[in-house]
Protein backbone atom coordinates (compact mmCIF):
# COMPACT_ATOMS: atom_id res chain seq x y z
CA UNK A 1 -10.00 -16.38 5.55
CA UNK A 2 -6.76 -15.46 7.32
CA UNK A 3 -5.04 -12.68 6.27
CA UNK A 4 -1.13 -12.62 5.74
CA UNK A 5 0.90 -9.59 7.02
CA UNK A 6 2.83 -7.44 4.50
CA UNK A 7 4.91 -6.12 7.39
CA UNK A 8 6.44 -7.31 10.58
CA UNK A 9 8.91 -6.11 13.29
CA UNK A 10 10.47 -8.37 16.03
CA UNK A 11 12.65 -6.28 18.17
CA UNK A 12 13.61 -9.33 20.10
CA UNK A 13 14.75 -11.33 17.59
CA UNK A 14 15.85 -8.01 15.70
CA UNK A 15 14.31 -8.68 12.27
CA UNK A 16 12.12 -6.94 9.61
CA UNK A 17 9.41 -8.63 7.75
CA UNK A 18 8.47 -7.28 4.66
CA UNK A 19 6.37 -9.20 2.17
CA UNK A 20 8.03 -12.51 2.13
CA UNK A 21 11.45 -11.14 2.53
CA UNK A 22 12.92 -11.36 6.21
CA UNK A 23 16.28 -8.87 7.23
CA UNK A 24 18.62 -9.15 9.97
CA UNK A 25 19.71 -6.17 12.11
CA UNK A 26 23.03 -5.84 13.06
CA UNK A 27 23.78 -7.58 16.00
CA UNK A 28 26.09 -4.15 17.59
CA UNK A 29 23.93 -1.61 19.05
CA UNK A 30 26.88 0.89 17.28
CA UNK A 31 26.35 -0.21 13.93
CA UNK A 32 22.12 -0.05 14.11
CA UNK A 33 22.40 3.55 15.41
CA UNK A 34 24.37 3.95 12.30
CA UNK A 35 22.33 2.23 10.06
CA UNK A 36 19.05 3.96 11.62
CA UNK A 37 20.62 7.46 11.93
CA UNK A 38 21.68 7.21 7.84
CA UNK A 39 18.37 5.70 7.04
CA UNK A 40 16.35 8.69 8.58
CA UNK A 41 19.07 11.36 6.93
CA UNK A 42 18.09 9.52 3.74
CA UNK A 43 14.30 10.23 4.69
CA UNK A 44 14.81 13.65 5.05
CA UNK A 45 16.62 14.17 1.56
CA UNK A 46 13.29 12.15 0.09
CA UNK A 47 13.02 14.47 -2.58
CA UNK A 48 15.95 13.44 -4.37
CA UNK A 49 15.35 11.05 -6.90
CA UNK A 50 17.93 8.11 -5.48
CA UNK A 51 16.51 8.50 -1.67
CA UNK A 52 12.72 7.83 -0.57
CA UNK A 53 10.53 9.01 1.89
CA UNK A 54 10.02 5.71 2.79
CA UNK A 55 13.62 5.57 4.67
CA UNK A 56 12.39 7.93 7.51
CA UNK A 57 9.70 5.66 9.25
CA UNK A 58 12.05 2.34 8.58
CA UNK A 59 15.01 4.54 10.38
CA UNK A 60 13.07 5.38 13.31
CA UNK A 61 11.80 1.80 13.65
CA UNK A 62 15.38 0.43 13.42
CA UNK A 63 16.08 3.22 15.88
CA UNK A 64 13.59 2.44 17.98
CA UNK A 65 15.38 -1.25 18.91
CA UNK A 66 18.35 0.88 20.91
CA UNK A 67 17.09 4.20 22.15
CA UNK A 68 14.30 4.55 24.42
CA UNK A 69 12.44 7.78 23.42
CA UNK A 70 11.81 6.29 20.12
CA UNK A 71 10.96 3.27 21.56
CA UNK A 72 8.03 5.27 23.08
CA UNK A 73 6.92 6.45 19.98
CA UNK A 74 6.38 3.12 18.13
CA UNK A 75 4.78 1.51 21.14
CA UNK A 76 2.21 4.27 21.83
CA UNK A 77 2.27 4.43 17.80
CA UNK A 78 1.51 0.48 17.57
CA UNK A 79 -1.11 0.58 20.93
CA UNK A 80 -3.14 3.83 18.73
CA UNK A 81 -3.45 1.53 15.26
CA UNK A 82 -4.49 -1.75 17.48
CA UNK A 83 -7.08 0.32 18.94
CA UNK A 84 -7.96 1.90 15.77
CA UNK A 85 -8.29 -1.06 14.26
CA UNK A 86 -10.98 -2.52 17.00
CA UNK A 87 -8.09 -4.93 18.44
CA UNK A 88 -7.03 -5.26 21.84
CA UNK A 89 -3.26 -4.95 22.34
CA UNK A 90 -1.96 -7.67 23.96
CA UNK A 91 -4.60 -10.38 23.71
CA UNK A 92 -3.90 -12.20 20.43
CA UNK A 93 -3.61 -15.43 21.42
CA UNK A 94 -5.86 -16.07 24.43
CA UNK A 95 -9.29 -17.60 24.59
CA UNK A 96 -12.53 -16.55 27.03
């Protein structure tokens, strides 16, 4: 049985999957900081009822397409869950 991912992040292609729905990034570096910076500032204010917690984690991952310390972060973040998970980073799609 193959199992369907709720969530997906190309930084190459600079999209975010989430459930079936697929968003763009901007394509300016400028205008992703922005988006990113106001998405984490709307992470911190989480306790208001408009804003969510959840905008913190999608900032940083939007931030994490442009700055390099938070770039770190998701890929050590990502490598730690793989091997959490019992999968080996890296070796999806090859064969013994």
């Amino acid at each position: 049985m193959s199992r369907s991912r709720f969530f997906s992040f190309h930084a190459g292609r600079g999209e975010i999957g989430i459930g079936p729905k697929l968003f763009r990034l901007p394509q300016r570096a400028p205008m992703r900081i922005g988006l990113g910076l106001g998405l984490v500032a709307g992470g911190v204010l989480g306790f208001l009822p408009v804003l969510g917690f959840w905008m913190l984690p999608l900032g940083l991952l939007v931030l994490s397409q442009d700055l390099p310390a938070v770039r770190r972060w998701r890929r050590s973040f990502v490598l730690r869950m793989e091997r959490r998970n019992g999968k080996r980073p890296g070796r999806e799609g090859r064969t013994n």
